[in-house]
PDB file of N, CA and C in Angstrom:
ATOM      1  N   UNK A   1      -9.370 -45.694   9.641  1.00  0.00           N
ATOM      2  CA  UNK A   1      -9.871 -44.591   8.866  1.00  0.00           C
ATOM      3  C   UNK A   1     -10.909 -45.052   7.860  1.00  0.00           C
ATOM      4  N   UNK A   2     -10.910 -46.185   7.036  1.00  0.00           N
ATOM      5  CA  UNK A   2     -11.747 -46.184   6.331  1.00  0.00           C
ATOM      6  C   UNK A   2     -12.529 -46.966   6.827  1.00  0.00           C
ATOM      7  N   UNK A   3     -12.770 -47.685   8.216  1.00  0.00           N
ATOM      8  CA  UNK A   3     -14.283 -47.757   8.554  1.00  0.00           C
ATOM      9  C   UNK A   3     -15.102 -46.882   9.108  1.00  0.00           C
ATOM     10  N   UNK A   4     -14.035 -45.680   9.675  1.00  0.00           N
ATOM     11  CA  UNK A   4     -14.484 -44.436  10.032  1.00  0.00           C
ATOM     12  C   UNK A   4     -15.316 -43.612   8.735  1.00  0.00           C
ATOM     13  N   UNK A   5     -14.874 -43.705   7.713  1.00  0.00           N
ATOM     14  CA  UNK A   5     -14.973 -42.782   6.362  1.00  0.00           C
ATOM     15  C   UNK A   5     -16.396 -43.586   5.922  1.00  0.00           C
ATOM     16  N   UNK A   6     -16.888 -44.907   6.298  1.00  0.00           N
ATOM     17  CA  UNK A   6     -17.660 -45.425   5.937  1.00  0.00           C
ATOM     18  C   UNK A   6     -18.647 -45.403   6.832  1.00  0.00           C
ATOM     19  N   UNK A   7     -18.610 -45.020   8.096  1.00  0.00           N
ATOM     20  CA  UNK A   7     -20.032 -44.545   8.692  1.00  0.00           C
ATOM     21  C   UNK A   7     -19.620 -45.510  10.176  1.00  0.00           C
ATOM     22  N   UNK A   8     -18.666 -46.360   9.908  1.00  0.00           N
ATOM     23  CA  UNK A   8     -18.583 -47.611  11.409  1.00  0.00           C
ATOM     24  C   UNK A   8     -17.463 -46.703  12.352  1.00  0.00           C
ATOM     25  N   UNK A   9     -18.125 -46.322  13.085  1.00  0.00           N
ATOM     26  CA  UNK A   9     -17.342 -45.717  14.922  1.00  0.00           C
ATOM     27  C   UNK A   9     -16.718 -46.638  15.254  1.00  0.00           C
ATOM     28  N   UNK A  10     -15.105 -46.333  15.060  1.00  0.00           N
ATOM     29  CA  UNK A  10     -14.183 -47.159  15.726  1.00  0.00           C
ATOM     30  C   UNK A  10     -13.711 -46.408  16.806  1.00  0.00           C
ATOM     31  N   UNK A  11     -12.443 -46.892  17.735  1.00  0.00           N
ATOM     32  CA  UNK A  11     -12.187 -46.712  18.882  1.00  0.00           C
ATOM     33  C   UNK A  11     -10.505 -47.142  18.470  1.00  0.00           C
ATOM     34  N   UNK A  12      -9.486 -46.012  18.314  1.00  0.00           N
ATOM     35  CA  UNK A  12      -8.138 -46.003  17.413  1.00  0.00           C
ATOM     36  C   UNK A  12      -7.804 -45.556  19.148  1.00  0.00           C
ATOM     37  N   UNK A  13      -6.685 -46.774  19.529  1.00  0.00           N
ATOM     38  CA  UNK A  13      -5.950 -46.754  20.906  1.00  0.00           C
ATOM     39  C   UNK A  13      -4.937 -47.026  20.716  1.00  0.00           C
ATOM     40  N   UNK A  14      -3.814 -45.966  21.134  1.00  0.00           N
ATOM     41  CA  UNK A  14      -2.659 -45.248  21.197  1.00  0.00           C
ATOM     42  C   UNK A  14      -2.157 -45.353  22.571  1.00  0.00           C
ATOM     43  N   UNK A  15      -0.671 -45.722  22.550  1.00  0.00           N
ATOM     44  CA  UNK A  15      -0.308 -45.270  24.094  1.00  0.00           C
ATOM     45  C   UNK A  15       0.731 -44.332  23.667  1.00  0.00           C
ATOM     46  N   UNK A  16       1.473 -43.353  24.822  1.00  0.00           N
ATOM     47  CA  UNK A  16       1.362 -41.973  24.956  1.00  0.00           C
ATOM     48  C   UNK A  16       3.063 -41.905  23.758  1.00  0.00           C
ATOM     49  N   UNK A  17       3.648 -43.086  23.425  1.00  0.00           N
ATOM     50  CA  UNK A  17       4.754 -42.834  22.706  1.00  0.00           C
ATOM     51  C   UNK A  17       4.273 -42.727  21.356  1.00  0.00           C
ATOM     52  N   UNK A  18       3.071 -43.114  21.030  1.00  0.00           N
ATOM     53  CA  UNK A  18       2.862 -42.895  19.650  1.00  0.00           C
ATOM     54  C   UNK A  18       1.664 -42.207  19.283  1.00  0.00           C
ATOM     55  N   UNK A  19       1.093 -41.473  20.547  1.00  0.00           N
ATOM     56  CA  UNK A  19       0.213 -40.324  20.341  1.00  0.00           C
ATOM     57  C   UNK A  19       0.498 -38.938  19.164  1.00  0.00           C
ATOM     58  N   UNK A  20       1.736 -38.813  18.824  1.00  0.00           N
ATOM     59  CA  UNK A  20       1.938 -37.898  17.850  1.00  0.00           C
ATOM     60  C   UNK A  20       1.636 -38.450  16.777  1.00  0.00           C
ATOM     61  N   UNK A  21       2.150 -39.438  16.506  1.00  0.00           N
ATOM     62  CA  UNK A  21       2.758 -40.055  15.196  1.00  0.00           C
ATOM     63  C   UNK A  21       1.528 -40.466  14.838  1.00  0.00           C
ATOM     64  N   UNK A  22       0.156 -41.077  15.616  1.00  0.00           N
ATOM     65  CA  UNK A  22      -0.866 -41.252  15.421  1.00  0.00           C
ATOM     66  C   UNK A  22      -1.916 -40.147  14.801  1.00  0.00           C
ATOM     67  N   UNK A  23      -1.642 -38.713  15.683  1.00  0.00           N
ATOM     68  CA  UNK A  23      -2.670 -37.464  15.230  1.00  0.00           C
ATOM     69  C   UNK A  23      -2.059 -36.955  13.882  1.00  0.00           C
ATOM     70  N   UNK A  24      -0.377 -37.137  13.674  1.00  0.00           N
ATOM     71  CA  UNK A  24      -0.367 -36.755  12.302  1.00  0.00           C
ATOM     72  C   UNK A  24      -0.580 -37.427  10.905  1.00  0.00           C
ATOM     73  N   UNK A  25      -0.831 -38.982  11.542  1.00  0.00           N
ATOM     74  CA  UNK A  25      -1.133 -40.026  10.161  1.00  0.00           C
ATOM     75  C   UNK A  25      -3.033 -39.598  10.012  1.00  0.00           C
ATOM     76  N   UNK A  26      -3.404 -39.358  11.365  1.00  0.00           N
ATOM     77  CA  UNK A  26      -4.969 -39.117  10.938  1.00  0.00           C
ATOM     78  C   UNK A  26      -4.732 -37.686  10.418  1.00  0.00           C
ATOM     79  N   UNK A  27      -3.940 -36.942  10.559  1.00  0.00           N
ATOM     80  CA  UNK A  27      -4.300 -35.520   9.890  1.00  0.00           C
ATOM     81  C   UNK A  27      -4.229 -35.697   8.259  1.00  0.00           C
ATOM     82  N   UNK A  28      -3.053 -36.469   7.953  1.00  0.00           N
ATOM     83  CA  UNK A  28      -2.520 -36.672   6.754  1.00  0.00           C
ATOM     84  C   UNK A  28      -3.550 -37.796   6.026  1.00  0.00           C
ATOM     85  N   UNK A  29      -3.863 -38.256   6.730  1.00  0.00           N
ATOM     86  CA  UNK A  29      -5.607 -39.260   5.857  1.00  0.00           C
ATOM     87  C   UNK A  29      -7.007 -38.422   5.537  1.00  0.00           C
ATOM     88  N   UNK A  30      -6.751 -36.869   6.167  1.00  0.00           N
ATOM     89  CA  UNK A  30      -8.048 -36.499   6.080  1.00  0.00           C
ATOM     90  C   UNK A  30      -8.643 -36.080   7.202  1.00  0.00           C
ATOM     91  N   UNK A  31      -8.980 -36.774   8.205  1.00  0.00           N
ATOM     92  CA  UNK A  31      -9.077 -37.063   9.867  1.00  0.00           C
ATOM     93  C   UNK A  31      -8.647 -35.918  10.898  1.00  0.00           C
ATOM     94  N   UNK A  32      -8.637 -34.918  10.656  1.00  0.00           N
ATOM     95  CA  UNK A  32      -7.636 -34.448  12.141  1.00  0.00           C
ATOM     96  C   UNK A  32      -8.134 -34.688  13.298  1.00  0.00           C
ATOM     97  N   UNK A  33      -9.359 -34.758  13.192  1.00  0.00           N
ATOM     98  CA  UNK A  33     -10.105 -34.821  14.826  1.00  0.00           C
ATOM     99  C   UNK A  33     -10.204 -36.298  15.145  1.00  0.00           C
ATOM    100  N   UNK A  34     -10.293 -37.164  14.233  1.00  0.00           N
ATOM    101  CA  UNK A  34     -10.430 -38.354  14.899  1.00  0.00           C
ATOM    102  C   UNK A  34     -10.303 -39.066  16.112  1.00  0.00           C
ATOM    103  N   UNK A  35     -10.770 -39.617  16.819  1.00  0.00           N
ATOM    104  CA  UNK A  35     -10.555 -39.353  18.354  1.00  0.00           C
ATOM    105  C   UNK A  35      -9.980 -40.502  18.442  1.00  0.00           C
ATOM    106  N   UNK A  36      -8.989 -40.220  19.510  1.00  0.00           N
ATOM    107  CA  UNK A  36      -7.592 -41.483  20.253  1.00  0.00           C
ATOM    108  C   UNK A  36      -8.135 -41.512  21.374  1.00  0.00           C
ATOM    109  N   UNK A  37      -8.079 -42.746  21.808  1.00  0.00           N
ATOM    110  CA  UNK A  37      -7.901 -43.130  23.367  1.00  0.00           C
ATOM    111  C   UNK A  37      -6.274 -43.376  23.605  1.00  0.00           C
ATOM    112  N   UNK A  38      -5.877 -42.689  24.280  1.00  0.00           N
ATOM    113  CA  UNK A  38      -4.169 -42.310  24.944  1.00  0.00           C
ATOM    114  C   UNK A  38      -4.102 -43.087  26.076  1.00  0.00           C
ATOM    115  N   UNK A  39      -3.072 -44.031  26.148  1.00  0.00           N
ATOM    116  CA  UNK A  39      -2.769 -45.000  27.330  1.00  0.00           C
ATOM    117  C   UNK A  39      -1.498 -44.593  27.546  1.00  0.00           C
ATOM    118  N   UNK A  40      -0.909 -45.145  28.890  1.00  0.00           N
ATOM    119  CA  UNK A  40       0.709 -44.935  29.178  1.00  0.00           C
ATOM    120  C   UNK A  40       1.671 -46.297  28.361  1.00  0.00           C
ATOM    121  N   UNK A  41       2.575 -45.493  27.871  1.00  0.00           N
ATOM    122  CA  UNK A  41       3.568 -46.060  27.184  1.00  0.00           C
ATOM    123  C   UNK A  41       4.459 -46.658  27.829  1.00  0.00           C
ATOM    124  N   UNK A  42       5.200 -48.050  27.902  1.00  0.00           N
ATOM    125  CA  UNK A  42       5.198 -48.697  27.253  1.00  0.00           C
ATOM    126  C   UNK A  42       3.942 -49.885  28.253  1.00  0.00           C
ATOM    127  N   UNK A  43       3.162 -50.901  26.956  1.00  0.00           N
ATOM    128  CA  UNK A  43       2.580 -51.846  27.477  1.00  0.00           C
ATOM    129  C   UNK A  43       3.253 -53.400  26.976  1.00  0.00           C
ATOM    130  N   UNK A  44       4.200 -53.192  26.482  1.00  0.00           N
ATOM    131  CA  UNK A  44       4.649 -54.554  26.233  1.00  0.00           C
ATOM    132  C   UNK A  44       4.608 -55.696  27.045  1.00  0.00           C
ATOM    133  N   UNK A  45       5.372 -55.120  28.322  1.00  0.00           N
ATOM    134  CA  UNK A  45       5.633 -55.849  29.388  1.00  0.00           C
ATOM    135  C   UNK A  45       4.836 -56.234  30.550  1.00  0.00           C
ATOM    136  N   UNK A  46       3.852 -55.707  30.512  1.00  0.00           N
ATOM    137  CA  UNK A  46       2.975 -55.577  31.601  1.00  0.00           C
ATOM    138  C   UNK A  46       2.436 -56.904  31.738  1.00  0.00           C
ATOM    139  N   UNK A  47       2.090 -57.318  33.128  1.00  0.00           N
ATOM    140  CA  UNK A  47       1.257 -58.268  33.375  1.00  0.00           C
ATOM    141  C   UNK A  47      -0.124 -57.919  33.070  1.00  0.00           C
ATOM    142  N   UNK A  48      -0.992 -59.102  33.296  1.00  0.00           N
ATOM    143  CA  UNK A  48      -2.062 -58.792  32.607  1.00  0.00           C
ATOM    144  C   UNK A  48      -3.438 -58.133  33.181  1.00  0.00           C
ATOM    145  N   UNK A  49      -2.838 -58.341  34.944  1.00  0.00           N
ATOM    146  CA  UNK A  49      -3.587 -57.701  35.776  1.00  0.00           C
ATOM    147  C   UNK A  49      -3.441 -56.130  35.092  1.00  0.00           C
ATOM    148  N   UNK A  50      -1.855 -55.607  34.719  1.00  0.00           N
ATOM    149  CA  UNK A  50      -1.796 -54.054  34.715  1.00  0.00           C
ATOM    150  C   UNK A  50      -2.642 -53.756  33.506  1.00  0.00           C
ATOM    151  N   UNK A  51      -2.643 -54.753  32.157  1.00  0.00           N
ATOM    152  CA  UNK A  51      -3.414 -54.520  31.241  1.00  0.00           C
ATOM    153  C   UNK A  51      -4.530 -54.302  31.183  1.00  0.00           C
ATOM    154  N   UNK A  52      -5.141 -55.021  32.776  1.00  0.00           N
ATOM    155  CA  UNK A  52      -6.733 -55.119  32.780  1.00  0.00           C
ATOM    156  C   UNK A  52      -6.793 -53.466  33.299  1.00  0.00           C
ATOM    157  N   UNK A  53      -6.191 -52.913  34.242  1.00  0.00           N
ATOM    158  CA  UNK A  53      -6.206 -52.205  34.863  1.00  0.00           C
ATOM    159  C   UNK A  53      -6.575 -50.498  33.877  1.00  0.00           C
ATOM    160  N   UNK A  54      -5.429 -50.959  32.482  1.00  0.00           N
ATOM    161  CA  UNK A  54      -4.980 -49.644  31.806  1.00  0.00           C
ATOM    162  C   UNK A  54      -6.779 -49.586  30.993  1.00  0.00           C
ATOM    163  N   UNK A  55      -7.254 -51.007  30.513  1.00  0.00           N
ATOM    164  CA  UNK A  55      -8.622 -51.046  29.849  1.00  0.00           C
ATOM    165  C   UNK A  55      -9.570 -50.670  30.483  1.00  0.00           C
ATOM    166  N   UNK A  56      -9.081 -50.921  31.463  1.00  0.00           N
ATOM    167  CA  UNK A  56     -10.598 -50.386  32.552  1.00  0.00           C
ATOM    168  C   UNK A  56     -10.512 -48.704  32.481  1.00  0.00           C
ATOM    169  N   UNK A  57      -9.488 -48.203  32.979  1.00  0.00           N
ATOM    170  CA  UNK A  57      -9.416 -46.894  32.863  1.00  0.00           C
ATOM    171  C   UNK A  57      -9.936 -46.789  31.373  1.00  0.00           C
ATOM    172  N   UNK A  58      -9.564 -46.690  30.850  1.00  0.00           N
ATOM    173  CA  UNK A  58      -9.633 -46.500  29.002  1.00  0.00           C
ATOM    174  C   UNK A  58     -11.138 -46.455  28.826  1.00  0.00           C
ATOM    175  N   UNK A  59     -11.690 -47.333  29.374  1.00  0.00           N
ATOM    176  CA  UNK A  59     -13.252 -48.030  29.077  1.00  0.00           C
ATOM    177  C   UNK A  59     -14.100 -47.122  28.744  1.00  0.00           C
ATOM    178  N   UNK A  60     -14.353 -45.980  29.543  1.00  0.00           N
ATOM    179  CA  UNK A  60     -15.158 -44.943  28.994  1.00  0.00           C
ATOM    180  C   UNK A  60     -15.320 -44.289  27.657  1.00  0.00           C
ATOM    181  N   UNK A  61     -13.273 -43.928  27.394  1.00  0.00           N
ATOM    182  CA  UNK A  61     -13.689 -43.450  26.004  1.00  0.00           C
ATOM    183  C   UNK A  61     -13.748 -44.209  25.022  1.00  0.00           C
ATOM    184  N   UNK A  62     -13.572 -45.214  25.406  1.00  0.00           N
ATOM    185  CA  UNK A  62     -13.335 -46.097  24.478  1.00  0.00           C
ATOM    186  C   UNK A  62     -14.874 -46.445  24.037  1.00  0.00           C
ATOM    187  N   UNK A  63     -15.793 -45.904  24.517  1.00  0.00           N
ATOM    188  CA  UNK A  63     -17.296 -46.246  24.561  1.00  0.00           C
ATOM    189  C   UNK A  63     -17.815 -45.544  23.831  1.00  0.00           C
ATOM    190  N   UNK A  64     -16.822 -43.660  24.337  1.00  0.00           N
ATOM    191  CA  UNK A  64     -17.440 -43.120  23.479  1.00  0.00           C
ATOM    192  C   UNK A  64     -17.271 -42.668  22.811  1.00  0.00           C
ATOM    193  N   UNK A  65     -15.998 -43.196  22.122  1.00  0.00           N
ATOM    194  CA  UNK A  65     -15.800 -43.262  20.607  1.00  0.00           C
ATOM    195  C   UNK A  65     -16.480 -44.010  20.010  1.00  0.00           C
ATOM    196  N   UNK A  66     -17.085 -45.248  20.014  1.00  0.00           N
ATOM    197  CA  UNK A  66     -17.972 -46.238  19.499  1.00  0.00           C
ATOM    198  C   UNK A  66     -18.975 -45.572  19.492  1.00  0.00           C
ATOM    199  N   UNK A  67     -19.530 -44.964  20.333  1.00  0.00           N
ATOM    200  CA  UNK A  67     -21.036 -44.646  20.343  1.00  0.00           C
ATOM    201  C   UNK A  67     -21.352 -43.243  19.700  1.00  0.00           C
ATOM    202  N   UNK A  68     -20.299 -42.798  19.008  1.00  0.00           N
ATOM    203  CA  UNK A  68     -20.599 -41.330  18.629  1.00  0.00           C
ATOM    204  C   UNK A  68     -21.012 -40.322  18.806  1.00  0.00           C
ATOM    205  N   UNK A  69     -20.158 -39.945  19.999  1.00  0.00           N
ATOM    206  CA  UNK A  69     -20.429 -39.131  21.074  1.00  0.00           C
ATOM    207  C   UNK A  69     -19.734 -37.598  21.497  1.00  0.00           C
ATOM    208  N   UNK A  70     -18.635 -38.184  19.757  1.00  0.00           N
ATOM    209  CA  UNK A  70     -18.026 -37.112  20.230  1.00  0.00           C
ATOM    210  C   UNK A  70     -17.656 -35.078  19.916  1.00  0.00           C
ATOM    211  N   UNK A  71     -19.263 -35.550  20.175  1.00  0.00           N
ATOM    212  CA  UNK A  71     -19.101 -33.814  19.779  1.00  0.00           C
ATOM    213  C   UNK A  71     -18.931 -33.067  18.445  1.00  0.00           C
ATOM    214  N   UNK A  72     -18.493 -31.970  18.894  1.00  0.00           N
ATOM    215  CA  UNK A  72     -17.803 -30.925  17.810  1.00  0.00           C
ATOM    216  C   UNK A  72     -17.240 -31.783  16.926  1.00  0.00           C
ATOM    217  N   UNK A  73     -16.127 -32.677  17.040  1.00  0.00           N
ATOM    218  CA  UNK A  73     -15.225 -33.589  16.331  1.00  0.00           C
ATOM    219  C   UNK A  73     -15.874 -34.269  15.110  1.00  0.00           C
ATOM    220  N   UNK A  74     -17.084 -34.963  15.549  1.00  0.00           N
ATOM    221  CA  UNK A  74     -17.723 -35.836  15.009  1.00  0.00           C
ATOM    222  C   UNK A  74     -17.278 -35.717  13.459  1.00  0.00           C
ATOM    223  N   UNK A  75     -17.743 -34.599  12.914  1.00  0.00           N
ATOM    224  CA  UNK A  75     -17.960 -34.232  11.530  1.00  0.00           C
ATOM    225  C   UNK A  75     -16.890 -34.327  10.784  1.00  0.00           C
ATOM    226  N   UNK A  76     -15.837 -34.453  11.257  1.00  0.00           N
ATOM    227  CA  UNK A  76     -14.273 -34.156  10.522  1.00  0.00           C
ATOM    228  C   UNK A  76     -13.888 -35.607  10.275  1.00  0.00           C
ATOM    229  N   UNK A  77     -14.586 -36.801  10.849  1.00  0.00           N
ATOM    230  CA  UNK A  77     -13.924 -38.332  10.368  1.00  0.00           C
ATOM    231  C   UNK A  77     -15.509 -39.369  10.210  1.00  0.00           C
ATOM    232  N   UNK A  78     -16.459 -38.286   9.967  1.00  0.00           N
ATOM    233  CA  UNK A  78     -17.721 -39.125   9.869  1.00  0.00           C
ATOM    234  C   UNK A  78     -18.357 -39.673   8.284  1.00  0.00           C
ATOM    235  N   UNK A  79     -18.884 -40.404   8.069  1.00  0.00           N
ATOM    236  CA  UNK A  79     -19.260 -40.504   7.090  1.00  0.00           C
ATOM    237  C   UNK A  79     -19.610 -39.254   5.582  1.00  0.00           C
ATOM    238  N   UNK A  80     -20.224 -38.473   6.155  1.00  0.00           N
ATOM    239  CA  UNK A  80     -20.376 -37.819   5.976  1.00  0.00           C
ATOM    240  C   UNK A  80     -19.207 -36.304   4.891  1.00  0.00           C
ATOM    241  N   UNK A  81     -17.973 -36.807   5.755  1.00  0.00           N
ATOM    242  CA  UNK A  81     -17.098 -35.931   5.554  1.00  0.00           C
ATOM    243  C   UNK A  81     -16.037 -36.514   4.661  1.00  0.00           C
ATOM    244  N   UNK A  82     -16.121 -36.167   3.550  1.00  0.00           N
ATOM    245  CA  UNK A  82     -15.595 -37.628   2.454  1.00  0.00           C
ATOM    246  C   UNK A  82     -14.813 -36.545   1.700  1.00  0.00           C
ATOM    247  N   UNK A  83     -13.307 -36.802   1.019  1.00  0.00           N
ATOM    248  CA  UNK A  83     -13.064 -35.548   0.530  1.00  0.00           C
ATOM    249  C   UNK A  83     -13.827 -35.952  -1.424  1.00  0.00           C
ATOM    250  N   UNK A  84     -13.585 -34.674  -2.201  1.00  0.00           N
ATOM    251  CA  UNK A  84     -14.393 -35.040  -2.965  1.00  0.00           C
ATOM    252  C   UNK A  84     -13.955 -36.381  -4.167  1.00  0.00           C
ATOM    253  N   UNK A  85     -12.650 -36.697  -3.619  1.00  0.00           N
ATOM    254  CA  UNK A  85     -12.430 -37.162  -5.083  1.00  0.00           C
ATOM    255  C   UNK A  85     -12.097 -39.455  -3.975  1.00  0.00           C
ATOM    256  N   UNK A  86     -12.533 -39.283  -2.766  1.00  0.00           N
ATOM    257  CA  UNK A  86     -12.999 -40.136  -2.670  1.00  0.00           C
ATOM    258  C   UNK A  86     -14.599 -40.397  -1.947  1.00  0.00           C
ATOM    259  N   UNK A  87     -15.062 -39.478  -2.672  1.00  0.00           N
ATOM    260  CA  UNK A  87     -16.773 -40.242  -2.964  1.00  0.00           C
ATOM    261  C   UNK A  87     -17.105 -41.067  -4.303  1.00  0.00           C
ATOM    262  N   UNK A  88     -16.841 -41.254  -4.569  1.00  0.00           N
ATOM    263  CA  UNK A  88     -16.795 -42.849  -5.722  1.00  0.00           C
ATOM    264  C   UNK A  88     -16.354 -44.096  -4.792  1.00  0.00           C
ATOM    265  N   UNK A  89     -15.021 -43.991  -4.270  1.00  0.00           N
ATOM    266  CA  UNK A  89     -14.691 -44.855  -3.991  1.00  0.00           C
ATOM    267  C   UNK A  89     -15.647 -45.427  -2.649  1.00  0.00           C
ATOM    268  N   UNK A  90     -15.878 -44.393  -2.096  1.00  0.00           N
ATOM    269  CA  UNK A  90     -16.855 -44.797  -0.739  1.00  0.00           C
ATOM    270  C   UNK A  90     -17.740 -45.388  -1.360  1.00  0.00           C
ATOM    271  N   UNK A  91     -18.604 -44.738  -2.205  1.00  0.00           N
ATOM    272  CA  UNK A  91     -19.618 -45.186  -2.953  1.00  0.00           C
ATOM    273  C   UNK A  91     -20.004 -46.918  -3.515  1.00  0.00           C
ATOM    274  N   UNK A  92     -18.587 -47.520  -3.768  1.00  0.00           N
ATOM    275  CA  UNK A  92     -18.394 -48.236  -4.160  1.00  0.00           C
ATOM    276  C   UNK A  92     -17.837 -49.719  -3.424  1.00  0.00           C
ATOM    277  N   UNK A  93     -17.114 -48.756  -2.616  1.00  0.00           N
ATOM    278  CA  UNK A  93     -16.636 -49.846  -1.006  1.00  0.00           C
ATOM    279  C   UNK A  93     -17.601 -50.038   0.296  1.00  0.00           C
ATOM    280  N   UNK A  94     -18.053 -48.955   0.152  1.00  0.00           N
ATOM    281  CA  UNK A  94     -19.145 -49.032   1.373  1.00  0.00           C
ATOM    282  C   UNK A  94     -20.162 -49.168   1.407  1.00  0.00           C
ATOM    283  N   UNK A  95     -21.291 -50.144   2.359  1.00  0.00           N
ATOM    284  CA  UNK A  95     -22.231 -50.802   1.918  1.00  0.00           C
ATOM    285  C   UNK A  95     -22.869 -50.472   3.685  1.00  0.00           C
ATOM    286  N   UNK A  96     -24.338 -50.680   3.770  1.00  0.00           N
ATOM    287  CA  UNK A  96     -25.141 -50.549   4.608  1.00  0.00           C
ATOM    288  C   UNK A  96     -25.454 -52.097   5.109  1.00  0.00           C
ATOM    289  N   UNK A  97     -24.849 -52.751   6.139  1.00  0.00           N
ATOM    290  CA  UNK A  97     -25.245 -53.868   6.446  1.00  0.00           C
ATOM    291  C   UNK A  97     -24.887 -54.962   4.952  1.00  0.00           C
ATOM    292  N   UNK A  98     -24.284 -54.509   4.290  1.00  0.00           N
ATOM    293  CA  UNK A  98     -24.212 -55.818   3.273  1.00  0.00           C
ATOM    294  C   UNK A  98     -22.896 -55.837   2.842  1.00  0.00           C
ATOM    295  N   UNK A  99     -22.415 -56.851   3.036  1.00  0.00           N
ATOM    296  CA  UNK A  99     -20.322 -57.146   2.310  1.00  0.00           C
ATOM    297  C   UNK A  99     -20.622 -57.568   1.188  1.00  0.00           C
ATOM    298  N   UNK A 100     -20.226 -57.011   0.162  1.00  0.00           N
ATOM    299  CA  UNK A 100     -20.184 -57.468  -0.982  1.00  0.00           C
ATOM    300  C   UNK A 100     -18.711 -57.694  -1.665  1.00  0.00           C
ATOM    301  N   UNK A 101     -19.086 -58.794  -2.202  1.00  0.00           N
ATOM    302  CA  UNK A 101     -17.704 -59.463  -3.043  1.00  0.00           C
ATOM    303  C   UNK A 101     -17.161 -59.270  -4.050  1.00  0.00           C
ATOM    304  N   UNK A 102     -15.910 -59.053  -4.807  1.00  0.00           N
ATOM    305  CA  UNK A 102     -16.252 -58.826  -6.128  1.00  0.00           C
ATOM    306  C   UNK A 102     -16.847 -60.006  -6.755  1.00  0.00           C
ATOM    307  N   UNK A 103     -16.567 -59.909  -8.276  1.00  0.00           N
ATOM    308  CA  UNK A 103     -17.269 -61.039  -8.823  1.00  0.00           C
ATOM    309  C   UNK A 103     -16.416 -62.159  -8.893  1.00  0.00           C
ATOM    310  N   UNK A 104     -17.219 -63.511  -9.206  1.00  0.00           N
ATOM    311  CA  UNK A 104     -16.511 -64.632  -9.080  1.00  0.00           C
ATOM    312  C   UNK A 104     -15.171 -64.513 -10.458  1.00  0.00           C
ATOM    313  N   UNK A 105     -14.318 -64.905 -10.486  1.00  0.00           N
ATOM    314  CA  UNK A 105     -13.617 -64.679 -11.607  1.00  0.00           C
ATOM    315  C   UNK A 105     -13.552 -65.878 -12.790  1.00  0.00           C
ATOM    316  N   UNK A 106     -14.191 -67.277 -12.075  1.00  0.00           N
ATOM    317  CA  UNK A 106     -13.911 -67.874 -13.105  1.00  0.00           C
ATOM    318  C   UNK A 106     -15.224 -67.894 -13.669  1.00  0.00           C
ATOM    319  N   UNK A 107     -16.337 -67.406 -13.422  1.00  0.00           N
ATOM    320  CA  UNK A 107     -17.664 -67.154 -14.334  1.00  0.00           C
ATOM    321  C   UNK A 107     -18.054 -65.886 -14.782  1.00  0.00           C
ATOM    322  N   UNK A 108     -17.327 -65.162 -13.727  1.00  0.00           N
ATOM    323  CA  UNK A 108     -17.921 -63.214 -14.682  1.00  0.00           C
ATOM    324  C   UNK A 108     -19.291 -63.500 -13.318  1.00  0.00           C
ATOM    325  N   UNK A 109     -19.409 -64.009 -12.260  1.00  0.00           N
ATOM    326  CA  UNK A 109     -20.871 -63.583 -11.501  1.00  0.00           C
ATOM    327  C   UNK A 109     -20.649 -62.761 -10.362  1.00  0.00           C
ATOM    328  N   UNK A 110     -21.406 -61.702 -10.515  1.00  0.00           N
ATOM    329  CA  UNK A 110     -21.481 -60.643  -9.063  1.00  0.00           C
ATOM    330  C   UNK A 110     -21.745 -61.773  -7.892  1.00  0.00           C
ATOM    331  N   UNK A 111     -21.205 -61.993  -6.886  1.00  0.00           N
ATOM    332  CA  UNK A 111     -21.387 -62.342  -5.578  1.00  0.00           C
ATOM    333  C   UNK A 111     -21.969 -61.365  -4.446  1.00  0.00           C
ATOM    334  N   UNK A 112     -22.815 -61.739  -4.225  1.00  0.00           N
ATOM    335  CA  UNK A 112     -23.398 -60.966  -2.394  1.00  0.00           C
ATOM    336  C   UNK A 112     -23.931 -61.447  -1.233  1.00  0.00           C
ATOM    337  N   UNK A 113     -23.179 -61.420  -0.138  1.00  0.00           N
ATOM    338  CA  UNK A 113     -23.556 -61.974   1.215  1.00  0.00           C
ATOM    339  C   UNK A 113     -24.160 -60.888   2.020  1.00  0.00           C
ATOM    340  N   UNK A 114     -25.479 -60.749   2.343  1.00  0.00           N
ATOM    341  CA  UNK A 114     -26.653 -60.118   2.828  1.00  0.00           C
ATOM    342  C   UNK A 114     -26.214 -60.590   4.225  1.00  0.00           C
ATOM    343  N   UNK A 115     -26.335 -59.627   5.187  1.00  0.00           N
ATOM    344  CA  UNK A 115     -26.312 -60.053   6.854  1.00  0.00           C
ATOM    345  C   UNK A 115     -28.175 -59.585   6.724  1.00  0.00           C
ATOM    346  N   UNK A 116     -28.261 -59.701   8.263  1.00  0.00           N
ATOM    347  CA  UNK A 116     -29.386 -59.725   8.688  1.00  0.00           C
ATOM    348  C   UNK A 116     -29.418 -58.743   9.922  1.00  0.00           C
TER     349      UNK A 116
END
């Protein structure tokens, strides 16, 4: 949720025993639409051929949840859609291409690591 809330398209994969419990923690964060990729329950046990098997199926949405694709939905877990009393905090946590640190503590100095 909060790399969602910060503008980064994740891909939140669920298999089918905790598909509820999943749409009501995103409802209760804010999120209702947030989009799940739903697999069959249980994968504990599976060999790894079946694992490859369940990802492959999966693969699509799993794409296009990353790629922000999804529609109508979009708006309800996008950047964009912030409730009001955490826009400060976004403001403050979320950064465009840059992680920032707090400050060093034993000098009092702002730290910042710039990507490229």
């Amino acid at each position: 949720m909060y790399l969602e809330k910060c503008g980064i398209p994740t891909s939140t994969i669920v298999t089918t025993g905790f598909h509820k419990s999943a749409r009501l923690e995103a409802q209760a964060l804010g999120a209702p639409a947030l989009p799940l990729v739903v697999i069959p329950h249980p994968v504990a046990h599976l060999a790894v051929k079946d694992v490859r098997e369940l990802a492959e199926a999966a693969f699509e949405s799993i794409v296009t949840s990353l790629s922000g694709k999804q529609g109508e939905a979009a708006p309800d877990y996008s950047v964009n859609y912030v409730l009001p009393h955490e826009r400060q905090k976004q403001d403050e946590e979320c950064s465009s291409g840059c992680d920032v640190l707090p400050g060093n503590r034993l000098s009092g100095k702002q730290d910042a690591i710039h990507t490229a």
